[in-house]
PDB file of N, CA and C in Angstrom:
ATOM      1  N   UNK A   1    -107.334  16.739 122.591  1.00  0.00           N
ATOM      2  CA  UNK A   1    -106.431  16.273 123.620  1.00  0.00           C
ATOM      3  C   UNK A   1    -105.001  16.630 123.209  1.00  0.00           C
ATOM      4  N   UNK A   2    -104.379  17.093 124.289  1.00  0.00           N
ATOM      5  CA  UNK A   2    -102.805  17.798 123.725  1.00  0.00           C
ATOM      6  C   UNK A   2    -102.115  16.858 125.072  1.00  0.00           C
ATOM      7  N   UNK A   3    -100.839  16.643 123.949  1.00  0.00           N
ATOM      8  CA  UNK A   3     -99.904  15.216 124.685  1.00  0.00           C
ATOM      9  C   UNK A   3     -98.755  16.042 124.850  1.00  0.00           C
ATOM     10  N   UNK A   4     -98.616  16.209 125.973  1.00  0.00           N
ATOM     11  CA  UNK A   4     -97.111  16.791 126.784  1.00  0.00           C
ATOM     12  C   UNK A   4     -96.198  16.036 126.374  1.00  0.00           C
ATOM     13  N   UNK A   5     -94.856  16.931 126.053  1.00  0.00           N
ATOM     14  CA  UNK A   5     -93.598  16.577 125.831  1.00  0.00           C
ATOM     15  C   UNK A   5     -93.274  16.183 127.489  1.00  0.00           C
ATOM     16  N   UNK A   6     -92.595  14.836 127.210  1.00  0.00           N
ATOM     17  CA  UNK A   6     -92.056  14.723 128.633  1.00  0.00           C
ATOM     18  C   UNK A   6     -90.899  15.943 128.991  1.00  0.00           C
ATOM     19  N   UNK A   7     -90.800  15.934 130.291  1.00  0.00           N
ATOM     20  CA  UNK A   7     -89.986  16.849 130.962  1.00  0.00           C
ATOM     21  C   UNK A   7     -90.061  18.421 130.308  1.00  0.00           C
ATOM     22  N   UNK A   8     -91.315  18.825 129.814  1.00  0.00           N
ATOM     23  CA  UNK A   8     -91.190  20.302 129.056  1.00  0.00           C
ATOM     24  C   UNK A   8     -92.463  20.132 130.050  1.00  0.00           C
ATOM     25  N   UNK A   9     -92.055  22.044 130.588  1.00  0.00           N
ATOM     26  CA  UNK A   9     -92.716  22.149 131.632  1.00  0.00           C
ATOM     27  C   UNK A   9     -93.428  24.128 131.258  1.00  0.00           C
ATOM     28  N   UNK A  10     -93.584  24.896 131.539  1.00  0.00           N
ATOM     29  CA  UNK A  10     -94.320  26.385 130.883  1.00  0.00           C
ATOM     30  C   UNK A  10     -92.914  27.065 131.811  1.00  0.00           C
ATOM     31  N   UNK A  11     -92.753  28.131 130.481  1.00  0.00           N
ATOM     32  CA  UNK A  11     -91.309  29.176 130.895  1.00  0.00           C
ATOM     33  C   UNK A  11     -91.937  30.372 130.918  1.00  0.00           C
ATOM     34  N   UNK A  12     -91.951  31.557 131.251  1.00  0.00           N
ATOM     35  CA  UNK A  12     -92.521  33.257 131.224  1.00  0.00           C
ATOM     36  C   UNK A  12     -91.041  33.599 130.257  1.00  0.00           C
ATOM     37  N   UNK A  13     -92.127  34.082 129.191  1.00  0.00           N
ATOM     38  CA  UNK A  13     -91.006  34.989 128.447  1.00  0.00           C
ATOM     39  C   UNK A  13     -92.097  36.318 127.515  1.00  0.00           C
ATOM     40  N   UNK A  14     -90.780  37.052 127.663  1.00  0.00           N
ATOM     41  CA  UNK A  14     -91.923  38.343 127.023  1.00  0.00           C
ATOM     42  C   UNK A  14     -91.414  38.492 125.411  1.00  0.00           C
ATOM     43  N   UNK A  15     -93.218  38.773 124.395  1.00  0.00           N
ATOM     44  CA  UNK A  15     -93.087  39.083 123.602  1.00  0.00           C
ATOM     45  C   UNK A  15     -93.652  40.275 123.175  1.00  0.00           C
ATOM     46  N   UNK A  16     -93.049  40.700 121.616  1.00  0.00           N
ATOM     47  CA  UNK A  16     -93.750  42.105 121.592  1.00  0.00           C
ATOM     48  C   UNK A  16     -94.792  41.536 119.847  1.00  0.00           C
ATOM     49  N   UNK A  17     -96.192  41.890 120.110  1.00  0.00           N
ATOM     50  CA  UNK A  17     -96.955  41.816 119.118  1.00  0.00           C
ATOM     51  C   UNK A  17     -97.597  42.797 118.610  1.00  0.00           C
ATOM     52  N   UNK A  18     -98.364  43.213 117.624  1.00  0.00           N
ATOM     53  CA  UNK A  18     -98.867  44.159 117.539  1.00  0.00           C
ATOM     54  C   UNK A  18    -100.626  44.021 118.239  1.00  0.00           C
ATOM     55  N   UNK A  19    -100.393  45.427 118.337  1.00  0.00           N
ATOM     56  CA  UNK A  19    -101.740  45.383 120.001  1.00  0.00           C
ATOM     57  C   UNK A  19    -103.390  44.854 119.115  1.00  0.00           C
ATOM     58  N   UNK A  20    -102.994  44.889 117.677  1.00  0.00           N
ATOM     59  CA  UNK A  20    -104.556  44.661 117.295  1.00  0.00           C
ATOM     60  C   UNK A  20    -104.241  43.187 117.467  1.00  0.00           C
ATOM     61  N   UNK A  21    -103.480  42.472 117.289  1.00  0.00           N
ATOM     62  CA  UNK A  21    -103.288  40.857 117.689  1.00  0.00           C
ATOM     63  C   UNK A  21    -103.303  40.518 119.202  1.00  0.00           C
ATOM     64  N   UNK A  22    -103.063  41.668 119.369  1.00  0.00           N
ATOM     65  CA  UNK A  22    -103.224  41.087 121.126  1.00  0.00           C
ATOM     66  C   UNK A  22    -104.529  41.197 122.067  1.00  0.00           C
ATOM     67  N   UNK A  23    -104.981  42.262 120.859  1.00  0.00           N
ATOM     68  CA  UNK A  23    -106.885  42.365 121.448  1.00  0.00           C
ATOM     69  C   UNK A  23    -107.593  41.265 120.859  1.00  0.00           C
ATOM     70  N   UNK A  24    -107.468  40.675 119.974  1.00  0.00           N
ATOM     71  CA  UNK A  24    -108.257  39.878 119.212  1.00  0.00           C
ATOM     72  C   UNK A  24    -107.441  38.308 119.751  1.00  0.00           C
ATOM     73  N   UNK A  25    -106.343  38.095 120.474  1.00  0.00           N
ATOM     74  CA  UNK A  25    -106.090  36.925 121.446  1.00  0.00           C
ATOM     75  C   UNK A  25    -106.964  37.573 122.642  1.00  0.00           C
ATOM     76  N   UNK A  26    -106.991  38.299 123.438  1.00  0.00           N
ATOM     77  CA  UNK A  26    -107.824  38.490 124.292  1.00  0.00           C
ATOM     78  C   UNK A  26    -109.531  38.482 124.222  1.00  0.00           C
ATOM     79  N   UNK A  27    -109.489  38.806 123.162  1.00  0.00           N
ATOM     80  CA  UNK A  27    -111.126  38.731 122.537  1.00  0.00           C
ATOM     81  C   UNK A  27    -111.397  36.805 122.848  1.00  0.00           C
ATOM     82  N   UNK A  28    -110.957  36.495 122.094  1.00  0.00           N
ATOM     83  CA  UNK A  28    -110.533  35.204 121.433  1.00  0.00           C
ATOM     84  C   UNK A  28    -110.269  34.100 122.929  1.00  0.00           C
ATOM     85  N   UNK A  29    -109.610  34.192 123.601  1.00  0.00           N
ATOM     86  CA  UNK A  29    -109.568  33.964 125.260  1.00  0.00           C
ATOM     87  C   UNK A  29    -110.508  34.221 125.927  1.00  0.00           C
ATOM     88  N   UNK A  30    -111.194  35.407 126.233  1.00  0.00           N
ATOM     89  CA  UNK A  30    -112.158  35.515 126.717  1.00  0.00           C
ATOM     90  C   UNK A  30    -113.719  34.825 126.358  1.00  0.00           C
ATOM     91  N   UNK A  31    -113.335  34.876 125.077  1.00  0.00           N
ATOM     92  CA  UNK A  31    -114.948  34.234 124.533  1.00  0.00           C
ATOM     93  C   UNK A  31    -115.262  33.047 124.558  1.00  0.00           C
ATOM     94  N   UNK A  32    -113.685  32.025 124.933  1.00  0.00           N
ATOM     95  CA  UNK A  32    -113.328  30.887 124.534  1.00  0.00           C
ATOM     96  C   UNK A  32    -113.093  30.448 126.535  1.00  0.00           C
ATOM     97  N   UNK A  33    -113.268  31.268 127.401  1.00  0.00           N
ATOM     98  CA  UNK A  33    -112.876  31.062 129.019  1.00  0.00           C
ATOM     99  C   UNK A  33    -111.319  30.421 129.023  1.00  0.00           C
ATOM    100  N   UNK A  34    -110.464  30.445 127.776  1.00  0.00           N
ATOM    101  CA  UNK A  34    -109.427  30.352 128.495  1.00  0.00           C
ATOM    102  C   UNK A  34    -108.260  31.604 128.718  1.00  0.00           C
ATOM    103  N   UNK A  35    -107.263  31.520 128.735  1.00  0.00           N
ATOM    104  CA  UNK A  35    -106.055  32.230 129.713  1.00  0.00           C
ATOM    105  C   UNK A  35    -105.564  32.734 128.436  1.00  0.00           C
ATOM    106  N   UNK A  36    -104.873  34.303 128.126  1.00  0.00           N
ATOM    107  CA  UNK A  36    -104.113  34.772 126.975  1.00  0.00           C
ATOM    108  C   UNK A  36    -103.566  34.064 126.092  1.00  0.00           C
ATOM    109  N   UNK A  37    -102.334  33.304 127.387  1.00  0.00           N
ATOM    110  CA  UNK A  37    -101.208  32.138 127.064  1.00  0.00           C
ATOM    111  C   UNK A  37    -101.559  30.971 126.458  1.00  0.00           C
ATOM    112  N   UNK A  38    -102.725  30.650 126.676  1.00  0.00           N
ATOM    113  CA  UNK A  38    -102.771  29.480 126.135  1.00  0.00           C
ATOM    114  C   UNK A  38    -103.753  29.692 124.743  1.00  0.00           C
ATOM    115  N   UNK A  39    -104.231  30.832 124.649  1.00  0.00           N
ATOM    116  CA  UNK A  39    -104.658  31.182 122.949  1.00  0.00           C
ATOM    117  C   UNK A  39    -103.133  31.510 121.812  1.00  0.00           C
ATOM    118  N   UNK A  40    -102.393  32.013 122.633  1.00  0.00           N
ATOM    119  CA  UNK A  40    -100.991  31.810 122.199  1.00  0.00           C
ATOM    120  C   UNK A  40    -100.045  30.985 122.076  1.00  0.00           C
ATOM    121  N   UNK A  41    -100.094  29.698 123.037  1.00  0.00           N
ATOM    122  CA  UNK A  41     -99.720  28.852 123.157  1.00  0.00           C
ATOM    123  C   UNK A  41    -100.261  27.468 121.984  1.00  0.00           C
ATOM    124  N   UNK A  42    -101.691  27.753 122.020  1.00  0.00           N
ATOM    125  CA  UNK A  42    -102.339  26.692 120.954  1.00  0.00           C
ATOM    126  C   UNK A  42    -102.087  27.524 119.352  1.00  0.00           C
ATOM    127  N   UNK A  43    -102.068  28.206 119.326  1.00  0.00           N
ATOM    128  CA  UNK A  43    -101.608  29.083 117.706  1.00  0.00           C
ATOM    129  C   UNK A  43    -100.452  28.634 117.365  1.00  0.00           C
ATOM    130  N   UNK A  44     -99.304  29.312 118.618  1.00  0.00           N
ATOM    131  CA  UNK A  44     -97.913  28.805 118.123  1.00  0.00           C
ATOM    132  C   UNK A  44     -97.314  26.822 117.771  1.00  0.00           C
ATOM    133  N   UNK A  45     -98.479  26.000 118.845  1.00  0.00           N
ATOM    134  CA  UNK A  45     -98.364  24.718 118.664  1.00  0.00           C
ATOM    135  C   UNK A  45     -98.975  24.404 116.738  1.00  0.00           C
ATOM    136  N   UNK A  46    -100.038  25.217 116.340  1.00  0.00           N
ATOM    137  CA  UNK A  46    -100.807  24.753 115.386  1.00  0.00           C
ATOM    138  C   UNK A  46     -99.769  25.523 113.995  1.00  0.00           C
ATOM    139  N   UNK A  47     -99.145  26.566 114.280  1.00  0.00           N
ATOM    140  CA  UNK A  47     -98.156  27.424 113.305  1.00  0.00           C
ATOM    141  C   UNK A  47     -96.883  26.236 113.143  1.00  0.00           C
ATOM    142  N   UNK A  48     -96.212  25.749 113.972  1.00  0.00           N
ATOM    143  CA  UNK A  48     -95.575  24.737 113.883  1.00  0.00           C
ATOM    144  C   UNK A  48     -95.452  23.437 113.671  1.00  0.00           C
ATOM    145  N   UNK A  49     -96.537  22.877 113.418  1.00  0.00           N
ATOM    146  CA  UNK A  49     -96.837  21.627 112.774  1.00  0.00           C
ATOM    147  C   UNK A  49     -96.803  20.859 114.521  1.00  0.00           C
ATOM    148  N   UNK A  50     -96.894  21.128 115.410  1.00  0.00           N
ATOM    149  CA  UNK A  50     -96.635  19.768 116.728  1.00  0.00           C
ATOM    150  C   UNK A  50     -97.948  19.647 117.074  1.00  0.00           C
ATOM    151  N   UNK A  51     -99.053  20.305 116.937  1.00  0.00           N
ATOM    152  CA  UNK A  51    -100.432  19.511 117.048  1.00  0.00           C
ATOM    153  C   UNK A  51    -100.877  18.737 116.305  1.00  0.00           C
ATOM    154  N   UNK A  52    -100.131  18.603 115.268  1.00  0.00           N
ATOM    155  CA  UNK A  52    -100.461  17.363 113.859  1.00  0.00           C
ATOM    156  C   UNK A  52     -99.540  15.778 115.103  1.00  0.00           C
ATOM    157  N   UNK A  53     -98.723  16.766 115.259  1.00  0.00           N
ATOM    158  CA  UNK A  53     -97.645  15.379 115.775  1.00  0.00           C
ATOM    159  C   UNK A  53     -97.978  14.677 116.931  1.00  0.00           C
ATOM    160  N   UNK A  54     -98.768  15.683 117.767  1.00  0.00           N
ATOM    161  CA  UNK A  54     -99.615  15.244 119.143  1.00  0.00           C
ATOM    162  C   UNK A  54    -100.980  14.680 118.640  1.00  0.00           C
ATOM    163  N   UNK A  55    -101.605  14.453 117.872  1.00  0.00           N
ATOM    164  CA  UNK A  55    -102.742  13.809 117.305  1.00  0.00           C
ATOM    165  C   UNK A  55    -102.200  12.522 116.487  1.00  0.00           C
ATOM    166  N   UNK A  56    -101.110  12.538 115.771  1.00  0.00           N
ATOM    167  CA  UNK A  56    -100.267  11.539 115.445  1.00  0.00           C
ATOM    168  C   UNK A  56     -99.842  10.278 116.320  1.00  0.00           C
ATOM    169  N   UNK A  57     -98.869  11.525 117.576  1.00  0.00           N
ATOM    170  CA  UNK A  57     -98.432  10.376 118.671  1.00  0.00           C
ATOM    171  C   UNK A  57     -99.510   9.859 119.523  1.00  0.00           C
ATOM    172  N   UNK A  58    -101.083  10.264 119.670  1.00  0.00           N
ATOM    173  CA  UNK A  58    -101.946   9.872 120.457  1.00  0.00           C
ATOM    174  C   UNK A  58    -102.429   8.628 119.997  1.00  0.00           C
ATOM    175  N   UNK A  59    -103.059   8.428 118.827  1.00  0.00           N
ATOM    176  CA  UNK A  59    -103.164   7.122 117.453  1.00  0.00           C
ATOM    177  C   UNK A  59    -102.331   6.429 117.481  1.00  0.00           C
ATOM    178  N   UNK A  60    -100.766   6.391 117.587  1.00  0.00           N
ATOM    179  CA  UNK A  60     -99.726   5.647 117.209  1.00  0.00           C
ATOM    180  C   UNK A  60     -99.911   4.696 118.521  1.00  0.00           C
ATOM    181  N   UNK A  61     -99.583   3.283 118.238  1.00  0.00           N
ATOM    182  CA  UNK A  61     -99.464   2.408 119.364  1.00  0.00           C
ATOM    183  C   UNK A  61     -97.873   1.633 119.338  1.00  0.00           C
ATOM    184  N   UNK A  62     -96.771   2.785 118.377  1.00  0.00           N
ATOM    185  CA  UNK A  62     -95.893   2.762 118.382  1.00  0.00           C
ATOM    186  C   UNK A  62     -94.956   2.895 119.409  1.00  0.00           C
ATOM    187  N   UNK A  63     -93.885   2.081 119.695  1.00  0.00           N
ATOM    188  CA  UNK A  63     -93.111   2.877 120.906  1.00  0.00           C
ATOM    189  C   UNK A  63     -92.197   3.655 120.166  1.00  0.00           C
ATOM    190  N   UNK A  64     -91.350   4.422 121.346  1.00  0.00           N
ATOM    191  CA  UNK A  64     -90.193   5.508 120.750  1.00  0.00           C
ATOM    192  C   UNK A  64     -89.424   4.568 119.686  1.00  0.00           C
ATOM    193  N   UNK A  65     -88.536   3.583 120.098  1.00  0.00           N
ATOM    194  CA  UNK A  65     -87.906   2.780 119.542  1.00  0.00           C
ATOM    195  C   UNK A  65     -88.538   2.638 117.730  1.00  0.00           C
ATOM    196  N   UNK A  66     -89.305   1.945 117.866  1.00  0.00           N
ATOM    197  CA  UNK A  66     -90.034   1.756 116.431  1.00  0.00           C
ATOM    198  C   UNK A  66     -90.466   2.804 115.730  1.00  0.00           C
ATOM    199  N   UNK A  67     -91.096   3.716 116.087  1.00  0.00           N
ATOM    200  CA  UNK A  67     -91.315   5.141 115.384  1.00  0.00           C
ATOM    201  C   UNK A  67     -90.061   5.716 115.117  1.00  0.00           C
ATOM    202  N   UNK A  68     -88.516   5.439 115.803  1.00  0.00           N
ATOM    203  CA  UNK A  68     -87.822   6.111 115.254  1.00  0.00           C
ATOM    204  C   UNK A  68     -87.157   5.210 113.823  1.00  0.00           C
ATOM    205  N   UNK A  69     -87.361   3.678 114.389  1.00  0.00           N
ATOM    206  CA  UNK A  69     -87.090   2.837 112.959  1.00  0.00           C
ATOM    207  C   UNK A  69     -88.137   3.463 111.842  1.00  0.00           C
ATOM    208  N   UNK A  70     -88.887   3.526 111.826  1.00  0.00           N
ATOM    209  CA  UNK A  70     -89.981   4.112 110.886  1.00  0.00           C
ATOM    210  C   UNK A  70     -89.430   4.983 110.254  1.00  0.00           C
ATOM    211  N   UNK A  71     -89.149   6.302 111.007  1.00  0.00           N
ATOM    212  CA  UNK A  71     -88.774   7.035 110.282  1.00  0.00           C
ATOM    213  C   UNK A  71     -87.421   7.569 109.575  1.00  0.00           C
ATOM    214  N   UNK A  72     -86.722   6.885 110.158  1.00  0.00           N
ATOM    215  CA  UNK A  72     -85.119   6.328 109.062  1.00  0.00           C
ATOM    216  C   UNK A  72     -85.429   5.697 108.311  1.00  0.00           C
ATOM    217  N   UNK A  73     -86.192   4.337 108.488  1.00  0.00           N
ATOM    218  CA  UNK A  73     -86.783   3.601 107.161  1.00  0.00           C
ATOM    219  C   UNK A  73     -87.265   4.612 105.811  1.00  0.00           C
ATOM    220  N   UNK A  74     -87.996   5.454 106.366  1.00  0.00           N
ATOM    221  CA  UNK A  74     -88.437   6.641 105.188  1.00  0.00           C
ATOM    222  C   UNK A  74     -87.599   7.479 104.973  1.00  0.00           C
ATOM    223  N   UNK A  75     -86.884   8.000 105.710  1.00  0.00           N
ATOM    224  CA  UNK A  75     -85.784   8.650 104.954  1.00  0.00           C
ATOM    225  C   UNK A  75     -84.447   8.361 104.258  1.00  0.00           C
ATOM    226  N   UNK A  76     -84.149   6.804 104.164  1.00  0.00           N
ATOM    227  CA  UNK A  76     -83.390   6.196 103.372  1.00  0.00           C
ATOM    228  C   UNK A  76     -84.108   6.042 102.555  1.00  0.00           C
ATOM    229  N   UNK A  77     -85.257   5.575 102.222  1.00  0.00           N
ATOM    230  CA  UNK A  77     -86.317   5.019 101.048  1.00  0.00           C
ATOM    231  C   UNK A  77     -85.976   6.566 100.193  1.00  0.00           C
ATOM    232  N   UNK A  78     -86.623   7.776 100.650  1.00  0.00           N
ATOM    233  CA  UNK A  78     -87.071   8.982 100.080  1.00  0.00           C
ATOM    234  C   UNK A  78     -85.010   9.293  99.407  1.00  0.00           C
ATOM    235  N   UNK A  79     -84.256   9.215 100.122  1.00  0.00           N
ATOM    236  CA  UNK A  79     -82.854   9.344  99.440  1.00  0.00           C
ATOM    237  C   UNK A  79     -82.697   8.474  98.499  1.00  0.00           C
ATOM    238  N   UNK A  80     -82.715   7.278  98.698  1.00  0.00           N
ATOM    239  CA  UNK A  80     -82.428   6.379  97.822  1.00  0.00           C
ATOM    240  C   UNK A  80     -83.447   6.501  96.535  1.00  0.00           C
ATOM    241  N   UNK A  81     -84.835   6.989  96.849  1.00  0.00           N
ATOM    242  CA  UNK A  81     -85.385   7.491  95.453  1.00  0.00           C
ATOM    243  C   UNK A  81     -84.428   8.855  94.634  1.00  0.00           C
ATOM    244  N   UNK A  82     -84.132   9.594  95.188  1.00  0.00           N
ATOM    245  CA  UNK A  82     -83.702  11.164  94.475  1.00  0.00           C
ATOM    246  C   UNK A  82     -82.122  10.396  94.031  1.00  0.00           C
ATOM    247  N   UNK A  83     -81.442   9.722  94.933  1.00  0.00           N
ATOM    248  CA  UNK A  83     -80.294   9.147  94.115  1.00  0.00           C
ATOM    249  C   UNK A  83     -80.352   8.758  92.684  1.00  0.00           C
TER     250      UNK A  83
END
Protein backbone atom coordinates (compact mmCIF):
# COMPACT_ATOMS: atom_id res chain seq x y z
CA UNK A 1 0.00 0.00 0.00
CA UNK A 2 1.60 3.43 -1.09
CA UNK A 3 0.34 6.62 0.97
CA UNK A 4 0.07 9.79 -1.16
CA UNK A 5 1.70 12.91 -0.23
CA UNK A 6 -1.12 15.26 0.21
CA UNK A 7 -1.52 17.77 -2.58
CA UNK A 8 1.40 15.90 -4.82
CA UNK A 9 -0.29 15.04 -7.78
CA UNK A 10 1.93 13.06 -11.29
CA UNK A 11 4.04 15.80 -13.49
CA UNK A 12 5.38 14.51 -17.33
CA UNK A 13 8.94 15.11 -17.42
CA UNK A 14 11.48 13.66 -19.77
CA UNK A 15 14.39 11.56 -18.91
CA UNK A 16 17.34 10.21 -20.67
CA UNK A 17 18.42 6.47 -19.52
CA UNK A 18 20.35 4.08 -21.00
CA UNK A 19 18.10 1.92 -23.47
CA UNK A 20 19.29 -1.48 -21.80
CA UNK A 21 17.48 0.05 -18.54
CA UNK A 22 14.73 1.04 -20.35
CA UNK A 23 14.09 -2.46 -21.93
CA UNK A 24 14.42 -4.25 -18.81
CA UNK A 25 11.72 -1.40 -17.09
CA UNK A 26 9.62 -2.37 -19.95
CA UNK A 27 10.33 -6.03 -19.61
CA UNK A 28 9.73 -5.57 -15.94
CA UNK A 29 6.19 -3.53 -16.57
CA UNK A 30 5.02 -5.71 -18.84
CA UNK A 31 5.50 -8.91 -16.92
CA UNK A 32 4.34 -7.17 -13.84
CA UNK A 33 0.78 -5.53 -16.07
CA UNK A 34 1.80 -2.32 -14.91
CA UNK A 35 2.56 1.15 -16.85
CA UNK A 36 6.58 2.13 -17.63
CA UNK A 37 6.03 5.09 -15.12
CA UNK A 38 5.13 3.48 -12.48
CA UNK A 39 8.11 0.70 -12.63
CA UNK A 40 10.02 3.99 -12.52
CA UNK A 41 8.14 5.63 -10.27
CA UNK A 42 8.27 2.63 -7.55
CA UNK A 43 12.33 2.32 -8.06
CA UNK A 44 12.83 5.99 -7.71
CA UNK A 45 10.31 5.93 -4.41
CA UNK A 46 12.43 2.69 -3.10
CA UNK A 47 16.15 4.52 -4.25
CA UNK A 48 15.07 7.30 -1.94
CA UNK A 49 14.19 5.96 1.21
CA UNK A 50 10.04 7.33 0.99
CA UNK A 51 8.64 3.79 0.75
CA UNK A 52 10.29 3.01 4.14
CA UNK A 53 8.49 6.34 5.21
CA UNK A 54 5.08 5.38 3.58
CA UNK A 55 5.11 1.95 5.45
CA UNK A 56 6.25 3.95 8.52
CA UNK A 57 3.48 6.65 8.18
CA UNK A 58 0.81 3.79 7.49
CA UNK A 59 1.70 1.96 11.21
CA UNK A 60 2.11 5.27 12.91
CA UNK A 61 -1.16 6.29 14.77
CA UNK A 62 0.78 9.43 15.22
CA UNK A 63 -0.55 12.79 14.16
CA UNK A 64 1.61 15.40 12.17
CA UNK A 65 1.94 17.42 15.32
CA UNK A 66 3.49 14.58 17.51
CA UNK A 67 5.64 12.88 14.92
CA UNK A 68 7.14 16.14 14.42
CA UNK A 69 7.70 16.40 18.44
CA UNK A 70 9.28 12.99 18.05
CA UNK A 71 11.50 13.82 15.87
CA UNK A 72 13.15 17.04 17.37
CA UNK A 73 13.01 15.07 20.52
CA UNK A 74 15.67 12.78 18.64
CA UNK A 75 17.53 15.15 17.21
CA UNK A 76 18.32 17.15 20.31
CA UNK A 77 18.94 13.77 22.19
CA UNK A 78 21.43 12.56 19.10
CA UNK A 79 23.26 16.42 19.44
CA UNK A 80 23.32 16.55 22.84
CA UNK A 81 25.05 13.00 22.73
CA UNK A 82 28.06 14.15 20.11
CA UNK A 83 28.31 17.43 22.33
Amino acid sequence: MTVRWKGVGRKKTTIYIEEELLRSTRVLAARTGRRDSDVVQDALRSYLGVDVLDRVWGRSDLDEAQALDLAYEEIHRGRRRRS
